[in-house]
PDB file of N, CA and C in Angstrom:
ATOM      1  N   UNK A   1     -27.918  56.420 -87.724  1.00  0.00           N
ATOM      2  CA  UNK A   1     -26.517  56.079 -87.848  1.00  0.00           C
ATOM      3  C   UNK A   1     -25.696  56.785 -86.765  1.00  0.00           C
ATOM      4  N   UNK A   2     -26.301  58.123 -86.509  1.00  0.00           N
ATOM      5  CA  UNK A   2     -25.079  58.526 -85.304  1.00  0.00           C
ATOM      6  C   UNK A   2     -25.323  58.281 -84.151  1.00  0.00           C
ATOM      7  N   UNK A   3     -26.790  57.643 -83.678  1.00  0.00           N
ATOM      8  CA  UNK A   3     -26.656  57.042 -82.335  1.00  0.00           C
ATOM      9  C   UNK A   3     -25.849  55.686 -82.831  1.00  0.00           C
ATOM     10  N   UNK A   4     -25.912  54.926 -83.606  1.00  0.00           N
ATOM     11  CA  UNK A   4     -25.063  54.018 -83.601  1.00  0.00           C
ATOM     12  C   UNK A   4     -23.680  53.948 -83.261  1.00  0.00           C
ATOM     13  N   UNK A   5     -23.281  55.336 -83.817  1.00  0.00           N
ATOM     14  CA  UNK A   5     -22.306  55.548 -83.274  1.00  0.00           C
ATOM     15  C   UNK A   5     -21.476  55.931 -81.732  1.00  0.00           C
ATOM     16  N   UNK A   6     -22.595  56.578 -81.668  1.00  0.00           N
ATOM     17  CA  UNK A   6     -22.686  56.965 -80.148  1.00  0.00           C
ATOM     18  C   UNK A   6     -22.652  56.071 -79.087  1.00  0.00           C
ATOM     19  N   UNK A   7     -23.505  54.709 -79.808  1.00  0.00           N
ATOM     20  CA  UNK A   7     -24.089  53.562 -78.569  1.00  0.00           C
ATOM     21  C   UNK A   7     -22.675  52.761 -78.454  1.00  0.00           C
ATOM     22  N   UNK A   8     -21.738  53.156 -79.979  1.00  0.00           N
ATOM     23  CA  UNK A   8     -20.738  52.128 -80.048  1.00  0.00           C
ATOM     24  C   UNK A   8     -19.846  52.562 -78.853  1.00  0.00           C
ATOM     25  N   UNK A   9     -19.146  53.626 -79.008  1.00  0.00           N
ATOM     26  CA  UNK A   9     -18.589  54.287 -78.492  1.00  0.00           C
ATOM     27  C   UNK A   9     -18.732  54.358 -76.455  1.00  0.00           C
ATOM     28  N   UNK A  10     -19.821  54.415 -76.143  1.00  0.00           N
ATOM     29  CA  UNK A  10     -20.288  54.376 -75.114  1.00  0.00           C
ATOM     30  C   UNK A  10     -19.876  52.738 -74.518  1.00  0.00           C
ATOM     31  N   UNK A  11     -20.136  51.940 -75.156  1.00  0.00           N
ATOM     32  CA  UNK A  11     -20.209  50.578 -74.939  1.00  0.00           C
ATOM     33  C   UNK A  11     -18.426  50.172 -74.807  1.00  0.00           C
ATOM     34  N   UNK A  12     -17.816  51.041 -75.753  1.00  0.00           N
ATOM     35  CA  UNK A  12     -16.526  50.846 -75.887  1.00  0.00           C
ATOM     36  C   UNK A  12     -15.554  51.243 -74.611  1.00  0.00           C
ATOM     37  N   UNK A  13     -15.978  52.469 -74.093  1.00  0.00           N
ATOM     38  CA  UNK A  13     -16.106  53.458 -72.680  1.00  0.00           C
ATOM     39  C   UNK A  13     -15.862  52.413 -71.919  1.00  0.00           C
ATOM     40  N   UNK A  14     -16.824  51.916 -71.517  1.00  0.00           N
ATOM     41  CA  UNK A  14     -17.588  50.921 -70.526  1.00  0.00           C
ATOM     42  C   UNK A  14     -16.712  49.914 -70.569  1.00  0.00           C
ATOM     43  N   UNK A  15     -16.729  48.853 -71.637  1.00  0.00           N
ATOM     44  CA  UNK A  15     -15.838  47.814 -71.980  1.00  0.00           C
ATOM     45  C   UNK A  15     -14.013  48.545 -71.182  1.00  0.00           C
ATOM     46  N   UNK A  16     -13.600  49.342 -71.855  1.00  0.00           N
ATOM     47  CA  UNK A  16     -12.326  50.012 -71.375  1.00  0.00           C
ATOM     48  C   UNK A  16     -12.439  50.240 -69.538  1.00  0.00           C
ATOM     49  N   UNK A  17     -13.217  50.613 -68.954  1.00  0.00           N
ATOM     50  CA  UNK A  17     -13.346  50.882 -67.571  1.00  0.00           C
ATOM     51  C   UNK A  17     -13.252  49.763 -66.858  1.00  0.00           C
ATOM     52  N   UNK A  18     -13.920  48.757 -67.231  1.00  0.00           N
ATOM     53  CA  UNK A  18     -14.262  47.483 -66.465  1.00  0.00           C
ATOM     54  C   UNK A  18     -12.617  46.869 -66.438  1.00  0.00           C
ATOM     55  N   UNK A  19     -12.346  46.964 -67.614  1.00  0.00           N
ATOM     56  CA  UNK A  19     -10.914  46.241 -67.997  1.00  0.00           C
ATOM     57  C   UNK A  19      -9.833  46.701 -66.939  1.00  0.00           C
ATOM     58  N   UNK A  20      -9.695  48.079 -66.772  1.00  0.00           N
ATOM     59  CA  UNK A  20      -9.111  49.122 -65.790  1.00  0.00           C
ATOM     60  C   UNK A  20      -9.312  48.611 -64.560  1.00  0.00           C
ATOM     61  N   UNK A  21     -10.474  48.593 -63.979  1.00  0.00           N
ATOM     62  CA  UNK A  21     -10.663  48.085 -62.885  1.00  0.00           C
ATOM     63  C   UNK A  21     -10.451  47.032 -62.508  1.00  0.00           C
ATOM     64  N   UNK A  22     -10.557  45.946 -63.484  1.00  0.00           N
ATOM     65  CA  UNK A  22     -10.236  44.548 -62.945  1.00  0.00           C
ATOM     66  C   UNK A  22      -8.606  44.388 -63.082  1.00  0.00           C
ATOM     67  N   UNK A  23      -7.790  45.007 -63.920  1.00  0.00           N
ATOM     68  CA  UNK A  23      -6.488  45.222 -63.536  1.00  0.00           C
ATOM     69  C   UNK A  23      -5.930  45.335 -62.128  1.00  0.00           C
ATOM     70  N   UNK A  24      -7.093  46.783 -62.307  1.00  0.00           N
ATOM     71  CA  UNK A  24      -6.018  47.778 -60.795  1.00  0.00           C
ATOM     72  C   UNK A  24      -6.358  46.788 -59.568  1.00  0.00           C
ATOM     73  N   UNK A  25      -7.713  45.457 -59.290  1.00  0.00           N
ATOM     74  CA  UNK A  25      -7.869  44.902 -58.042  1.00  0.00           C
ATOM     75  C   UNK A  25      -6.752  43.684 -58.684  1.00  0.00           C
ATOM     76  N   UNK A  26      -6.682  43.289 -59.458  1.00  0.00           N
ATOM     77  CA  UNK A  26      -5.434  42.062 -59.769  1.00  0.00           C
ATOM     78  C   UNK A  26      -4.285  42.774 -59.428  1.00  0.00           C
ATOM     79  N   UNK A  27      -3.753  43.868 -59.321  1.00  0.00           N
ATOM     80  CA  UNK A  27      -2.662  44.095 -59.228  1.00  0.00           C
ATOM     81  C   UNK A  27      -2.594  44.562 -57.592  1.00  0.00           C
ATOM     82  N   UNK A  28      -3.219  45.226 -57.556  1.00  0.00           N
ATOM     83  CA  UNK A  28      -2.901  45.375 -55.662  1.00  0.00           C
ATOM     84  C   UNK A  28      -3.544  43.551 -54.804  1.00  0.00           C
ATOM     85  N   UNK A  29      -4.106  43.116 -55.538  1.00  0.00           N
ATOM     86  CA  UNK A  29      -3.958  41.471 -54.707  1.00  0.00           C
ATOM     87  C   UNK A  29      -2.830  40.844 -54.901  1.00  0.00           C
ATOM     88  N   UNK A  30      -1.972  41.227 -56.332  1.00  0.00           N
ATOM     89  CA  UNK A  30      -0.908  39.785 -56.282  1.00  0.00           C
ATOM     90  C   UNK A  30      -0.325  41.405 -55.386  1.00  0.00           C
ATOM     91  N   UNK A  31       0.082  42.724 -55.136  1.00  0.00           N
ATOM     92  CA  UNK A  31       0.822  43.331 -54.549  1.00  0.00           C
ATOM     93  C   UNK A  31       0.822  42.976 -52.778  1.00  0.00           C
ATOM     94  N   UNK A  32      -0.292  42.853 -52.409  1.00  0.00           N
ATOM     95  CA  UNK A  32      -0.538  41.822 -51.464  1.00  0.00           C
ATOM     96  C   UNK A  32      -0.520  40.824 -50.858  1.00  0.00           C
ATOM     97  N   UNK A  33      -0.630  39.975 -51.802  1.00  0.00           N
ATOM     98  CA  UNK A  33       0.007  38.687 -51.444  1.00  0.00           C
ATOM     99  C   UNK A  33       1.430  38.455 -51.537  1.00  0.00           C
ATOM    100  N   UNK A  34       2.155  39.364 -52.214  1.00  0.00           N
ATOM    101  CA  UNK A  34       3.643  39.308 -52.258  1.00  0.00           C
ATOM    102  C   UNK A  34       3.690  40.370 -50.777  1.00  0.00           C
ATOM    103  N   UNK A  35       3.589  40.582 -50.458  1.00  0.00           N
ATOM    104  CA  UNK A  35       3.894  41.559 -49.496  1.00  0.00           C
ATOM    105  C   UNK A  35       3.470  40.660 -48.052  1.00  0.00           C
ATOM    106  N   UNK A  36       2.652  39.954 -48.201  1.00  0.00           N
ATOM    107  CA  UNK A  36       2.461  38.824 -46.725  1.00  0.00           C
ATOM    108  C   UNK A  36       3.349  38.098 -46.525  1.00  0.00           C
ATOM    109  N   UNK A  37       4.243  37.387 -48.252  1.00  0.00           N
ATOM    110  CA  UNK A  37       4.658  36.543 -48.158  1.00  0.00           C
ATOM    111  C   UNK A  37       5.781  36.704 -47.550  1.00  0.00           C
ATOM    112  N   UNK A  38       6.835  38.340 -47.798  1.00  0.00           N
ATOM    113  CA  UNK A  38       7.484  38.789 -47.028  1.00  0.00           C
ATOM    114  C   UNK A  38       7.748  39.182 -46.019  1.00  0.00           C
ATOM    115  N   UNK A  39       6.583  39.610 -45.414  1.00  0.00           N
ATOM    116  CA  UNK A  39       6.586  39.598 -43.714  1.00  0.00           C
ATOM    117  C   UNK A  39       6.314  38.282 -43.259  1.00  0.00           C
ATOM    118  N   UNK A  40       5.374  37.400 -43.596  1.00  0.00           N
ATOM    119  CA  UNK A  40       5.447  36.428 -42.824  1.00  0.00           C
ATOM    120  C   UNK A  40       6.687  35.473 -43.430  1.00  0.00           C
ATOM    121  N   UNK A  41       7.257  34.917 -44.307  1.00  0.00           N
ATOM    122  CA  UNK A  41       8.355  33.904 -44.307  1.00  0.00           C
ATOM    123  C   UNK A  41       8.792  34.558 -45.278  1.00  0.00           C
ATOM    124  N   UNK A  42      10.095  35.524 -45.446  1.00  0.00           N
ATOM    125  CA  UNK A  42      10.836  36.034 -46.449  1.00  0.00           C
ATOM    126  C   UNK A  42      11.818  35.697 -47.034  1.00  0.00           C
ATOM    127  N   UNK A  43      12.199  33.816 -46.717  1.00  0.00           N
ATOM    128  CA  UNK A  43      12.268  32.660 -47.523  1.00  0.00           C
ATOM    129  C   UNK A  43      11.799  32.198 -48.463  1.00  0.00           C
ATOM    130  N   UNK A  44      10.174  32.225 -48.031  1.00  0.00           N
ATOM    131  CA  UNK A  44       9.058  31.406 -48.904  1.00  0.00           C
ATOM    132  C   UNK A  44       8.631  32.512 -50.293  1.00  0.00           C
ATOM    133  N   UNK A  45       9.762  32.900 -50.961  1.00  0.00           N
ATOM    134  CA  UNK A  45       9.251  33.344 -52.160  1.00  0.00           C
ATOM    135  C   UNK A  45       8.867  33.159 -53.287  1.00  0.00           C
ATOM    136  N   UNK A  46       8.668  31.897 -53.537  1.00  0.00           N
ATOM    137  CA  UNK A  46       8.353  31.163 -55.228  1.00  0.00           C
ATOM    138  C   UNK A  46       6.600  31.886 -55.110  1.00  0.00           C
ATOM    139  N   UNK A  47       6.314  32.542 -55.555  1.00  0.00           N
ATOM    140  CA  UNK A  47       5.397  33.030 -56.362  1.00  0.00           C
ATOM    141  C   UNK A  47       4.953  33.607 -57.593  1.00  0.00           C
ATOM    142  N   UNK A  48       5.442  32.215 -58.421  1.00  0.00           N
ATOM    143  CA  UNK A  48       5.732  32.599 -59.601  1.00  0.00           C
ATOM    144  C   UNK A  48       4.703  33.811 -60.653  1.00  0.00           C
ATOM    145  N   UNK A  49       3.283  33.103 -60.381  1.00  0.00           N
ATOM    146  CA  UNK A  49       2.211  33.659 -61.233  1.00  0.00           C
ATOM    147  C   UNK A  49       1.906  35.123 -60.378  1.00  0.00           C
ATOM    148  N   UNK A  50       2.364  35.685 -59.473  1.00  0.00           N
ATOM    149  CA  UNK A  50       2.248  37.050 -59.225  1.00  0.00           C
ATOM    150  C   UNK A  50       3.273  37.735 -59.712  1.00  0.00           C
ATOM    151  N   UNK A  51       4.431  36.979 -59.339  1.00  0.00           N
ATOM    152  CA  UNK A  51       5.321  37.991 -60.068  1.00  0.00           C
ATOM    153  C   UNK A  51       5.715  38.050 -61.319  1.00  0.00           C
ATOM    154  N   UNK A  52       4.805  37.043 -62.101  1.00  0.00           N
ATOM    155  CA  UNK A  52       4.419  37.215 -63.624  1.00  0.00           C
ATOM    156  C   UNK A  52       3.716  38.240 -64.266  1.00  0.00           C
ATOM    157  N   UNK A  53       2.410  38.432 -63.722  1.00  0.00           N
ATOM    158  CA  UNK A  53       1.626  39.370 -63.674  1.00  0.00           C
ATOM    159  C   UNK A  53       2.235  40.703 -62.921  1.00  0.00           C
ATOM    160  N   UNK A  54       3.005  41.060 -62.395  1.00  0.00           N
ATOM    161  CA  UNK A  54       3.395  42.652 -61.555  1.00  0.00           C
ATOM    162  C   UNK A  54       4.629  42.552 -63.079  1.00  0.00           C
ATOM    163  N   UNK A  55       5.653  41.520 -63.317  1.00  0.00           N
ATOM    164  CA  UNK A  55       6.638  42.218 -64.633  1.00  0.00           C
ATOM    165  C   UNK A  55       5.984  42.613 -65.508  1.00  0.00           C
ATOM    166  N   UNK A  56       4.808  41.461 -65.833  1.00  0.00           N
ATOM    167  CA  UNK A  56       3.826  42.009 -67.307  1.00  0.00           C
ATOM    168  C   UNK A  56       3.645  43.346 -67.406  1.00  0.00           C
ATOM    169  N   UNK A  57       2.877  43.899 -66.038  1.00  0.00           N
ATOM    170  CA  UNK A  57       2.068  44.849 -66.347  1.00  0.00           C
ATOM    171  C   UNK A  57       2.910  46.434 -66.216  1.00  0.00           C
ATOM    172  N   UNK A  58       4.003  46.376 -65.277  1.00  0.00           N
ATOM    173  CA  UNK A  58       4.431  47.078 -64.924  1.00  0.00           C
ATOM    174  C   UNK A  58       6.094  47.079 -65.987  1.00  0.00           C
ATOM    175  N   UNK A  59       6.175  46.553 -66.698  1.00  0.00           N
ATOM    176  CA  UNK A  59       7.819  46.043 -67.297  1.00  0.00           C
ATOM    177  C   UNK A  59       9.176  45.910 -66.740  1.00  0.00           C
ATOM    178  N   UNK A  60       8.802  46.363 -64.978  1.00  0.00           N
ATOM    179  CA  UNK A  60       9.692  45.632 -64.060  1.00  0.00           C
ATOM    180  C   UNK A  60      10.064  44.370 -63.612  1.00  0.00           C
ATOM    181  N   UNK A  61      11.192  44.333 -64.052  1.00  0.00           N
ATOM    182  CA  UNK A  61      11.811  42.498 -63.821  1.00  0.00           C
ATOM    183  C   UNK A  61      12.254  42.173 -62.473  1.00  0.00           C
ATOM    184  N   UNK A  62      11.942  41.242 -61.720  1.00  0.00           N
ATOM    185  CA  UNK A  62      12.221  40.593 -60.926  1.00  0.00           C
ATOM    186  C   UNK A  62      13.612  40.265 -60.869  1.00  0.00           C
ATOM    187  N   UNK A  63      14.451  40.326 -59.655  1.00  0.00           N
ATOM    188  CA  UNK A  63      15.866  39.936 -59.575  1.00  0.00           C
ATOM    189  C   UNK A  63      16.118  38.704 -58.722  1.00  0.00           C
ATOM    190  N   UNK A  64      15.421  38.146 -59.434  1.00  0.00           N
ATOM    191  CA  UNK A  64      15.472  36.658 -58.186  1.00  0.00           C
ATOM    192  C   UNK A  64      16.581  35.281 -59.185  1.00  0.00           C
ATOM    193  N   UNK A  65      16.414  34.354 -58.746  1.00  0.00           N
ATOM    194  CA  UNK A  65      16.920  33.289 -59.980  1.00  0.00           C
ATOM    195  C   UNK A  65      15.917  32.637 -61.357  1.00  0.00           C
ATOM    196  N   UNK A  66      16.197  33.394 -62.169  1.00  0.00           N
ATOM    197  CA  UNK A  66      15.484  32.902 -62.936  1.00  0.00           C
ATOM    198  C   UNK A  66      16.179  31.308 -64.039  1.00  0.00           C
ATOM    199  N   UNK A  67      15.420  30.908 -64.225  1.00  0.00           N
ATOM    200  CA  UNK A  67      15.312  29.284 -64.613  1.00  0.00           C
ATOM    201  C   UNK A  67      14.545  29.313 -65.830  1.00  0.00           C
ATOM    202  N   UNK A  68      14.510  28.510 -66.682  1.00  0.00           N
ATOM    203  CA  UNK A  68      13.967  28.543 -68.331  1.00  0.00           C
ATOM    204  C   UNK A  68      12.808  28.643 -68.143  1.00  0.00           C
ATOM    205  N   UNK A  69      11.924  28.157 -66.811  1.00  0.00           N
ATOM    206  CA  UNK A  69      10.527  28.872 -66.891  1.00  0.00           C
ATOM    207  C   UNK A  69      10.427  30.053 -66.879  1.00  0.00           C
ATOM    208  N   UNK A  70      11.051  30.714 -66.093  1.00  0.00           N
ATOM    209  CA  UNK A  70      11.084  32.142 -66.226  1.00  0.00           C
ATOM    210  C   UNK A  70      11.344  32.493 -64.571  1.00  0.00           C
ATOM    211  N   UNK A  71      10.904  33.836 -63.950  1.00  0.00           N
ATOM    212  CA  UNK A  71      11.716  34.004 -62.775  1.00  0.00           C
ATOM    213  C   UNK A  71      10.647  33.441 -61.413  1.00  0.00           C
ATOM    214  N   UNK A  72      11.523  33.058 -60.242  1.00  0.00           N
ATOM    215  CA  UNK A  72      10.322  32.615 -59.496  1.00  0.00           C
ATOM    216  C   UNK A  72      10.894  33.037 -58.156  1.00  0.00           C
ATOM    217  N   UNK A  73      11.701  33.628 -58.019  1.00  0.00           N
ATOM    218  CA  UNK A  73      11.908  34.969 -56.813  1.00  0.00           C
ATOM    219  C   UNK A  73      11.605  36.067 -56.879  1.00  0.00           C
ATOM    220  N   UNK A  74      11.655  36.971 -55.962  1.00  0.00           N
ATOM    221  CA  UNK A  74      11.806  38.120 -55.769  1.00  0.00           C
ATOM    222  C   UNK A  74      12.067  38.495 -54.545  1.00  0.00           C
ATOM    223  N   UNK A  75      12.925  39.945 -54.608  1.00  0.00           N
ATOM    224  CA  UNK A  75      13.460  40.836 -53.345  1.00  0.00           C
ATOM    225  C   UNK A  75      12.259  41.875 -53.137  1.00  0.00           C
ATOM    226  N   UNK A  76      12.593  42.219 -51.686  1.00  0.00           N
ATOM    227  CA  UNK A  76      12.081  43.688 -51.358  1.00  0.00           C
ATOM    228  C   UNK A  76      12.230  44.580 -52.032  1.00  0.00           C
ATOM    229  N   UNK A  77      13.297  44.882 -52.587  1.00  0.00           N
ATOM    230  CA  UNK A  77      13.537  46.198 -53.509  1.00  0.00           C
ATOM    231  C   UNK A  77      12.630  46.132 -54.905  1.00  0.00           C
ATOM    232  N   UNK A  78      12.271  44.578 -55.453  1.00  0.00           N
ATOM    233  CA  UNK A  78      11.224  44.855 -56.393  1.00  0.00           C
ATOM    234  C   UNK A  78       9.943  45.126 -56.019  1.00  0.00           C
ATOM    235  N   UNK A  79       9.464  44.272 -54.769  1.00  0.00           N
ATOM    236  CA  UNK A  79       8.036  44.742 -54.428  1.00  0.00           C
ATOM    237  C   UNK A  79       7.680  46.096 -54.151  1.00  0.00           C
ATOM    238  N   UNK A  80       9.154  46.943 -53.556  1.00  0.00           N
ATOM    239  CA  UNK A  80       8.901  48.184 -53.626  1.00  0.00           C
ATOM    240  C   UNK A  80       8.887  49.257 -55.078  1.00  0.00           C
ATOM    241  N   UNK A  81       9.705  48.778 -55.804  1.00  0.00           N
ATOM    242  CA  UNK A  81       9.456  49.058 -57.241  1.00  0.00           C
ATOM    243  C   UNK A  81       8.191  48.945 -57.967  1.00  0.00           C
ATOM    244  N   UNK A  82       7.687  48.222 -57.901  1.00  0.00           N
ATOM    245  CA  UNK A  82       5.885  47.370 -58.081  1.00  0.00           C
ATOM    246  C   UNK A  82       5.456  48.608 -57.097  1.00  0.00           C
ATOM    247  N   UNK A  83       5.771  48.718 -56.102  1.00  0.00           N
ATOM    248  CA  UNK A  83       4.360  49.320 -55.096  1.00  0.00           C
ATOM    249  C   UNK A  83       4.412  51.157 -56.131  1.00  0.00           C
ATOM    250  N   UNK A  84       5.619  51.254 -56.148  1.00  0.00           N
ATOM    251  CA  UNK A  84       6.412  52.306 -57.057  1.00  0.00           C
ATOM    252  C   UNK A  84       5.596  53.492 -57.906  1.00  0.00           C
ATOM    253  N   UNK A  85       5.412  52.010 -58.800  1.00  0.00           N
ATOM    254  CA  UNK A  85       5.103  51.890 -59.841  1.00  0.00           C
ATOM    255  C   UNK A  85       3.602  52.086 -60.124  1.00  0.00           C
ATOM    256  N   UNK A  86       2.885  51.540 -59.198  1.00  0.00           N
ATOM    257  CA  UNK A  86       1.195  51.289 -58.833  1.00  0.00           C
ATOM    258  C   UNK A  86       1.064  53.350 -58.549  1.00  0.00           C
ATOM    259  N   UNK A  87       1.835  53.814 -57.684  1.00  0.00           N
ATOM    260  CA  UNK A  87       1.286  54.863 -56.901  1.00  0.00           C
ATOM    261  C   UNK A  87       1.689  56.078 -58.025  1.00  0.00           C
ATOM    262  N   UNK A  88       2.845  55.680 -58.771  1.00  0.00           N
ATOM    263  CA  UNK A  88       2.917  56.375 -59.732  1.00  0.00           C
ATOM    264  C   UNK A  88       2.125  57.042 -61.271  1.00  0.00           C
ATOM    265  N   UNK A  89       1.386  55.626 -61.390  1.00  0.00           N
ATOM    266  CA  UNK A  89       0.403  54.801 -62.317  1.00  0.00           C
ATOM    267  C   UNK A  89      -1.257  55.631 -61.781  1.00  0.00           C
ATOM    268  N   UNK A  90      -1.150  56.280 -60.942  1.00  0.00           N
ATOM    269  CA  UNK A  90      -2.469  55.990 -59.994  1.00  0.00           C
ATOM    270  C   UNK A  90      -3.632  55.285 -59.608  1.00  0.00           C
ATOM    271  N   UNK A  91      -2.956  53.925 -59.577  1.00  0.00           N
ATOM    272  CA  UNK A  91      -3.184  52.831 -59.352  1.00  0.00           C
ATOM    273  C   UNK A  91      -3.206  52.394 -57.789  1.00  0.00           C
TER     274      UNK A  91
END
């Protein structure tokens, strides 16, 4: 019974790490790809599903126009908030 416990626990570890990790590379890619999108055309900001995922995770809101879908801009001052937020996170 207490390796059972042990094996649970371990497995649980593991499960938790992987999860961590696949966060922290989702979050520095959409941080990335928002960050190209601004140097190269800092017009072309509708990226909605990144900057879905950076408010989710981080509970920083985007100051762009948001619309009943929800928001589909963003400024420099949030991506730097996001980057912020990541280095703070140690992420």
């Amino acid at each position: 019974m207490k390796s059972l416990i042990i094996l649970f626990c371990f497995i649980l570890f593991a499960c938790a790490s992987d999860t961590n990790k696949i966060d922290r590379d989702e979050f520095f890619f959409h941080i990335h790809y928002l960050d190209s999108v601004i140097n190269t055309n800092p017009f072309d900001t509708t990226c909605k599903s990144s900057i879905e995922f950076l408010e989710n995770t981080t509970k920083i809101k985007a100051h762009g126009d948001g619309t009943f879908v929800g928001y589909i801009f963003f400024n420099k001052e949030d991506l730097r908030k996001w980057k912020e937020w990541g280095e703070n996170n140690n992420w």
